[in-house]
C-alpha atoms as a PDB file:
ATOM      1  CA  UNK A   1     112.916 108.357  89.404  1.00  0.00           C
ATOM      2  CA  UNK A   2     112.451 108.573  92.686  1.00  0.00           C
ATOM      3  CA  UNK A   3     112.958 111.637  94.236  1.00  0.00           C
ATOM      4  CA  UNK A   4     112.748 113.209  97.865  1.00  0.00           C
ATOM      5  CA  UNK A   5     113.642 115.998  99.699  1.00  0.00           C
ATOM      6  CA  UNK A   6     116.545 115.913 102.134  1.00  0.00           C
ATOM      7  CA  UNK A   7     116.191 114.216 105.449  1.00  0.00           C
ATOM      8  CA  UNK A   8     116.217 116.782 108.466  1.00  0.00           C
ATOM      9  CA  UNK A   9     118.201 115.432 111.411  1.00  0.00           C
ATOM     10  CA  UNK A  10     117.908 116.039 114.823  1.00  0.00           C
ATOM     11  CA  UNK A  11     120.499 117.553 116.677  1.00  0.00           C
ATOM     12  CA  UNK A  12     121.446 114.056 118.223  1.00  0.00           C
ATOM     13  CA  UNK A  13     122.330 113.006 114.593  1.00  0.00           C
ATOM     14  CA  UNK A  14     119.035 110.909 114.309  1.00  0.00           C
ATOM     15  CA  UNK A  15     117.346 110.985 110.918  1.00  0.00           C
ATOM     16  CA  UNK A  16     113.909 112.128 110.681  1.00  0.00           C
ATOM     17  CA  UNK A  17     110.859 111.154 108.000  1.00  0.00           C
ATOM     18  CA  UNK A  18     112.101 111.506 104.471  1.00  0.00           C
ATOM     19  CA  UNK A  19     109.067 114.088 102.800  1.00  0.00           C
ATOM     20  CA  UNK A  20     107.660 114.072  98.932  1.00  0.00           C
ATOM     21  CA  UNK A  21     108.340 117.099  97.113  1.00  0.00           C
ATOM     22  CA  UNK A  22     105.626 119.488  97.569  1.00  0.00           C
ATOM     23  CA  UNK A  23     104.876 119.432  93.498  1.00  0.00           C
ATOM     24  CA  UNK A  24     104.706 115.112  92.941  1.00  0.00           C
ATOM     25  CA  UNK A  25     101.773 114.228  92.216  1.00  0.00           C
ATOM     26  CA  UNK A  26     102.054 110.752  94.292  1.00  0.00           C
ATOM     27  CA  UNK A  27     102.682 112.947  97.596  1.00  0.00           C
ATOM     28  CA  UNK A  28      99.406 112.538  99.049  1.00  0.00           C
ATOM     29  CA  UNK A  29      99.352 108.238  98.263  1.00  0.00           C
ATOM     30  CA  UNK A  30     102.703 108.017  99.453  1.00  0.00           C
ATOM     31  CA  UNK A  31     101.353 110.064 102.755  1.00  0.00           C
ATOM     32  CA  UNK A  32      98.421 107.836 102.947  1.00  0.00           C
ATOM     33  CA  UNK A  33     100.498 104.767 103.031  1.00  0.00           C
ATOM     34  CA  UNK A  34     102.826 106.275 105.438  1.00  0.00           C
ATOM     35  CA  UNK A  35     100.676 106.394 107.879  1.00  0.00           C
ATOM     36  CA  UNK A  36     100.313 102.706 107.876  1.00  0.00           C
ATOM     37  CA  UNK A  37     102.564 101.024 110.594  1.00  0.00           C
ATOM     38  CA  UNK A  38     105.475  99.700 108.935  1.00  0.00           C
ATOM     39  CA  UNK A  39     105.879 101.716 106.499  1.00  0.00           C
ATOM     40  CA  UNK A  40     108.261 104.088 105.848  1.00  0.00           C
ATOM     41  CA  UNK A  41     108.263 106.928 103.382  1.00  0.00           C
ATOM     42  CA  UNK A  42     110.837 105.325 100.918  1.00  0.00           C
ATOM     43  CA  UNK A  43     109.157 101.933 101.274  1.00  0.00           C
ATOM     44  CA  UNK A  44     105.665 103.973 100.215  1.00  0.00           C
ATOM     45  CA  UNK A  45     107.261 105.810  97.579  1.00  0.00           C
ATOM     46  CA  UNK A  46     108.600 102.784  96.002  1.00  0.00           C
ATOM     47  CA  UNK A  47     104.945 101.117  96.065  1.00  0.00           C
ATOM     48  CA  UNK A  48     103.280 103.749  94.972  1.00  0.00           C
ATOM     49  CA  UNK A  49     105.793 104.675  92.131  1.00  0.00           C
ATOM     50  CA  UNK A  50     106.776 100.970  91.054  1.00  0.00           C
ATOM     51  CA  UNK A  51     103.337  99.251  91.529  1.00  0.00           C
ATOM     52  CA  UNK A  52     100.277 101.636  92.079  1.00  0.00           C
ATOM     53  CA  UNK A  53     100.457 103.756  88.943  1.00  0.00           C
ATOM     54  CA  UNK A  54      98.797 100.990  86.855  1.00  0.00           C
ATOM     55  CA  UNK A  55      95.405  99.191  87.745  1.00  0.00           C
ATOM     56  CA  UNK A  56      95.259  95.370  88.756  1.00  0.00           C
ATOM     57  CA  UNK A  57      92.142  93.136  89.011  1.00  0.00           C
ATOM     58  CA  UNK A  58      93.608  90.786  91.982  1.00  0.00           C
ATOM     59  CA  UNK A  59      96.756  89.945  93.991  1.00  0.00           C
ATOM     60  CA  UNK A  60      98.135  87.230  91.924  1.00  0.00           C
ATOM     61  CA  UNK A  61      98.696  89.655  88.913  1.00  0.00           C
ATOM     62  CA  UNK A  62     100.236  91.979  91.655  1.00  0.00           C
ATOM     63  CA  UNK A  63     102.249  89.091  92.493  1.00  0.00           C
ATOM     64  CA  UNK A  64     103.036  88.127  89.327  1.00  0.00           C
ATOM     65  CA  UNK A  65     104.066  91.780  87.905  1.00  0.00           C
ATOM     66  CA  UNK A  66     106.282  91.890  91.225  1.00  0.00           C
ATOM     67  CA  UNK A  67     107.914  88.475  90.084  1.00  0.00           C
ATOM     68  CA  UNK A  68     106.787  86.616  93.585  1.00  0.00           C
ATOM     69  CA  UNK A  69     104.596  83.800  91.825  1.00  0.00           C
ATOM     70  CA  UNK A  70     106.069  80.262  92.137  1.00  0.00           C
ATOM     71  CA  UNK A  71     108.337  78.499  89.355  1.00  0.00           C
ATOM     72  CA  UNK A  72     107.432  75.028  88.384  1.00  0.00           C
ATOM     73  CA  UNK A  73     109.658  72.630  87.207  1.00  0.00           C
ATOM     74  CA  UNK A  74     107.691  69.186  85.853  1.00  0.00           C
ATOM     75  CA  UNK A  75     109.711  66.375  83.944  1.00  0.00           C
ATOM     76  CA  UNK A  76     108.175  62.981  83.354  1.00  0.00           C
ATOM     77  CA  UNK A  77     107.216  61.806  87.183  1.00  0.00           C
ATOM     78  CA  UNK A  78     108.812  64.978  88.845  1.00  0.00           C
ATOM     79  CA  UNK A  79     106.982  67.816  89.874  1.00  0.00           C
ATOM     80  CA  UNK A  80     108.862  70.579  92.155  1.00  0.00           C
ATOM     81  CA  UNK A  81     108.590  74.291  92.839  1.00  0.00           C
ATOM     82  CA  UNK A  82     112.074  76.218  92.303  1.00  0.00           C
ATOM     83  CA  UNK A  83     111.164  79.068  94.552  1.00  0.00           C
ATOM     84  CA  UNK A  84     110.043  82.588  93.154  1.00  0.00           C
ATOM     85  CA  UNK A  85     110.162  83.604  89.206  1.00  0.00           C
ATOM     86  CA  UNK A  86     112.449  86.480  89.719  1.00  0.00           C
ATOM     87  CA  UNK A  87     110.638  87.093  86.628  1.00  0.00           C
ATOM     88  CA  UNK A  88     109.207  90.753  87.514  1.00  0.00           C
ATOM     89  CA  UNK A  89     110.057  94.316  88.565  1.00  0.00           C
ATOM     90  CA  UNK A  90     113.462  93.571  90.636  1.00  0.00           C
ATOM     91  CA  UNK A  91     112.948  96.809  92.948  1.00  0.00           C
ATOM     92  CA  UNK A  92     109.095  96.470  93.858  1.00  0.00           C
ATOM     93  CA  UNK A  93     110.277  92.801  94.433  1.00  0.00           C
ATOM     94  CA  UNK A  94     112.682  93.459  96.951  1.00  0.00           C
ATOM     95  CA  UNK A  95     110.598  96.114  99.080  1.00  0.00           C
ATOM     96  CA  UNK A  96     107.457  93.793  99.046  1.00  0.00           C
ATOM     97  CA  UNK A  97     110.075  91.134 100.420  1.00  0.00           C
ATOM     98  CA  UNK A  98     110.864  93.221 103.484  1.00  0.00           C
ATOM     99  CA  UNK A  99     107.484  94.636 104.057  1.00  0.00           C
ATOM    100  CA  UNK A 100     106.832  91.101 104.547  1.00  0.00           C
END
């Protein structure tokens, strides 16, 4: 579960940076990858939470854990991709879609 503290506005109703709780553990990775243009607190949260907590040895089992690898489809003389596996973690899926 993700959770955060609640976002201070400005006095012009804008929303400012949604912060860790001071006691998670993941604070100072999510920080880290805050810092990184493009990405927001949330959007780090949800990586780090979702993806980071476990070890990988390359990108395609990231990509494959995430559900983004290709689908085949191969009967007799046809051979086609059907687009992604949707096979994977559904959230982490969706955020690494609009990071890209």
């Amino acid at each position: 579960m993700v959770t955060l503290k609640a976002r201070r506005s400005s006095p012009s109703g804008d929303t400012a940076v949604a912060l860790p709780a001071a006691d998670d553990a993941d604070a100072v990775m999510v920080a880290l990858l805050a810092r990184l243009g493009g990405i927001g607190t949330e959007l780090a949260t949800v990586l780090v939470r979702e993806a980071l907590y476990r070890p990988f040895a390359n990108r395609k089992e990231v990509a494959a854990y995430a559900g983004l690898t290709p689908s085949l489809f191969a009967s007799g003389d046809r051979h086609r991709e059907q687009g992604i596996s949707k096979a994977g973690n559904p959230l982490l899926r969706k955020n690494m879609v609009e990071l890209a």
